[in-house]
N, C-alpha and C. Protein backbone atom coordinates (compact mmCIF):
# COMPACT_ATOMS: atom_id res chain seq x y z
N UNK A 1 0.84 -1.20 0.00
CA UNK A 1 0.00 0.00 0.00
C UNK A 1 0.87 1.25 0.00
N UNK A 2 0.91 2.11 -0.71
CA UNK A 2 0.97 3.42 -0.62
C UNK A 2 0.59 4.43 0.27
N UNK A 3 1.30 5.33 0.58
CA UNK A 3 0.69 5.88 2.00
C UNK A 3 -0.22 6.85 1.57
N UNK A 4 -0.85 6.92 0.82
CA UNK A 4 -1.93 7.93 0.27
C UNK A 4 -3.18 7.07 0.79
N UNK A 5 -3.22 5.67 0.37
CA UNK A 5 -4.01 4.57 0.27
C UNK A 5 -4.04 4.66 2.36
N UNK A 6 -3.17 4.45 3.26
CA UNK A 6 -3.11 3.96 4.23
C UNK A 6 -3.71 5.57 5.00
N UNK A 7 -3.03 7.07 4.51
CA UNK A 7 -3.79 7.67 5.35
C UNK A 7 -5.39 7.91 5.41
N UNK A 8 -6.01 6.90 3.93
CA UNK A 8 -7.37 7.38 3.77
C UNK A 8 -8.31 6.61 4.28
N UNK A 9 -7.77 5.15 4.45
CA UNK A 9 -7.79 4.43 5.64
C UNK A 9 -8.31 4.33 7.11
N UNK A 10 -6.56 5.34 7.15
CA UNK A 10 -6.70 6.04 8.75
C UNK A 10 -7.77 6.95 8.97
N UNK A 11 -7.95 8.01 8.15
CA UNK A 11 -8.87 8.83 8.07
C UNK A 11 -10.70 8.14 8.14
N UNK A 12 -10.81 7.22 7.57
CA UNK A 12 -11.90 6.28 7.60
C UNK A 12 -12.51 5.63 9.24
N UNK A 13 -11.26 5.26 9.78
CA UNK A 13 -11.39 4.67 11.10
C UNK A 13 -11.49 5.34 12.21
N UNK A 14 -10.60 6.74 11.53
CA UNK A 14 -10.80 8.01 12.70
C UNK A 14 -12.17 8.14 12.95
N UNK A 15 -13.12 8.73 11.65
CA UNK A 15 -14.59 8.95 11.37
C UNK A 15 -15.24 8.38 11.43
N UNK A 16 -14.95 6.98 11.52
CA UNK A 16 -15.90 5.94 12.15
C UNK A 16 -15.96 5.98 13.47
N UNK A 17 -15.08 5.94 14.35
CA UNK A 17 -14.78 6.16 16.00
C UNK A 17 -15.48 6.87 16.50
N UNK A 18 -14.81 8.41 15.80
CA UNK A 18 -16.03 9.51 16.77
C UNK A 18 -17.47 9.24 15.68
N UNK A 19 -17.54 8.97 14.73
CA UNK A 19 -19.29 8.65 14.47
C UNK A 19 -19.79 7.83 15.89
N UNK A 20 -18.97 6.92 16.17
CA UNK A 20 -20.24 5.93 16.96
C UNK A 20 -19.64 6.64 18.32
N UNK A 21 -18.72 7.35 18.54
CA UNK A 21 -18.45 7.83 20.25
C UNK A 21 -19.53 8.73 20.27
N UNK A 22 -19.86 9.58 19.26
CA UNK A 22 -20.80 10.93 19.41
C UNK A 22 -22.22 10.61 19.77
N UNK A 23 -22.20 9.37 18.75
CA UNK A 23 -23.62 8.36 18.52
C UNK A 23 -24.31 7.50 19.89
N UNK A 24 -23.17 7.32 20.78
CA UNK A 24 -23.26 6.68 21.81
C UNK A 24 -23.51 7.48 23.18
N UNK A 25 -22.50 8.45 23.15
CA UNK A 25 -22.51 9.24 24.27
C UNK A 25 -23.42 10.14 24.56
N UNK A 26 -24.16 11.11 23.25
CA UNK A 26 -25.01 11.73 23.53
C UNK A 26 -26.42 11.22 22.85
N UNK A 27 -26.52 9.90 22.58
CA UNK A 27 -27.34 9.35 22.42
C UNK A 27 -27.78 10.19 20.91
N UNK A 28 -27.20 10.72 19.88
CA UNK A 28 -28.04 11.18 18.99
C UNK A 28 -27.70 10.85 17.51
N UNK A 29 -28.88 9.49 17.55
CA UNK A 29 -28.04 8.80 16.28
C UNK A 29 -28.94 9.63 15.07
N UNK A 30 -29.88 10.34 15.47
CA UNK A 30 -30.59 10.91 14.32
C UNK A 30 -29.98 11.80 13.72
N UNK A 31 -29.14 12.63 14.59
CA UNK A 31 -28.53 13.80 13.80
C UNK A 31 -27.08 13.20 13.68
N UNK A 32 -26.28 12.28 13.64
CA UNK A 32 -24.95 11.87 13.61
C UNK A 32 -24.63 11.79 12.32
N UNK A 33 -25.95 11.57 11.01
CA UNK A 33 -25.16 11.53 9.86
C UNK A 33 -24.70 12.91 9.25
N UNK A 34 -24.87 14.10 10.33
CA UNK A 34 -23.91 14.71 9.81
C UNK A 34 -22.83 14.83 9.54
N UNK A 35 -22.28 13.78 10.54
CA UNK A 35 -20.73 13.47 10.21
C UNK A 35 -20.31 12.74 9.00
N UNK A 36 -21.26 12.18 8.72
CA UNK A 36 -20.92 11.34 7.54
C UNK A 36 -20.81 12.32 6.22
N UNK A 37 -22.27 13.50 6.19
CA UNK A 37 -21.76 14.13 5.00
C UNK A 37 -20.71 14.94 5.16
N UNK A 38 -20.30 15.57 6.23
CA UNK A 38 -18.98 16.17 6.49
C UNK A 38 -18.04 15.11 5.65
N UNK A 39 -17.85 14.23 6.05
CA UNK A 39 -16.56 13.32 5.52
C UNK A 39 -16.82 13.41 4.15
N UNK A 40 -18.06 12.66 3.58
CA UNK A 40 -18.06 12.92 2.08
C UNK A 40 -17.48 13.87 1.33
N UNK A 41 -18.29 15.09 1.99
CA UNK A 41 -17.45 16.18 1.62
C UNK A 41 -16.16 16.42 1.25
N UNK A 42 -15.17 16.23 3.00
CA UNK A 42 -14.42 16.27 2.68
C UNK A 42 -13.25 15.20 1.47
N UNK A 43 -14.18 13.75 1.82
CA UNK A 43 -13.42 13.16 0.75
C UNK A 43 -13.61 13.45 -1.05
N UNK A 44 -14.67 14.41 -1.09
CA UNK A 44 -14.56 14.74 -2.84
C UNK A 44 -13.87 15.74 -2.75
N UNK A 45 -13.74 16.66 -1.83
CA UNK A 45 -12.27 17.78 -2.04
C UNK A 45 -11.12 17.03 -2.22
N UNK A 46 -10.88 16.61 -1.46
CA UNK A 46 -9.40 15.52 -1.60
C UNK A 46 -9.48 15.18 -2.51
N UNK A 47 -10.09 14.34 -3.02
CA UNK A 47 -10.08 13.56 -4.11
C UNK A 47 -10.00 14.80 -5.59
């Protein structure tokens, strides 16, 4: 793997973590996919 490949990865597992820490702790799975379009986001800039 290439480290382009491994930080996007990392970046994946980061955003998965706090998705379900945020999701868990304050109990608010309804509004949590904001994090997800955040990431989208940010992954079509990157990209």
């Amino acid at each position: 793997m290439d480290n382009k490949k491994i930080i996007n990865w990392i970046t994946a597992i980061i955003v998965a973590i706090i998705y379900l820490s945020v999701s868990f702790i304050f109990d608010i799975w309804t509004f949590s996919w904001i994090i997800w379009v955040v990431y989208a986001i940010y992954r079509f800039i990157v990209k």
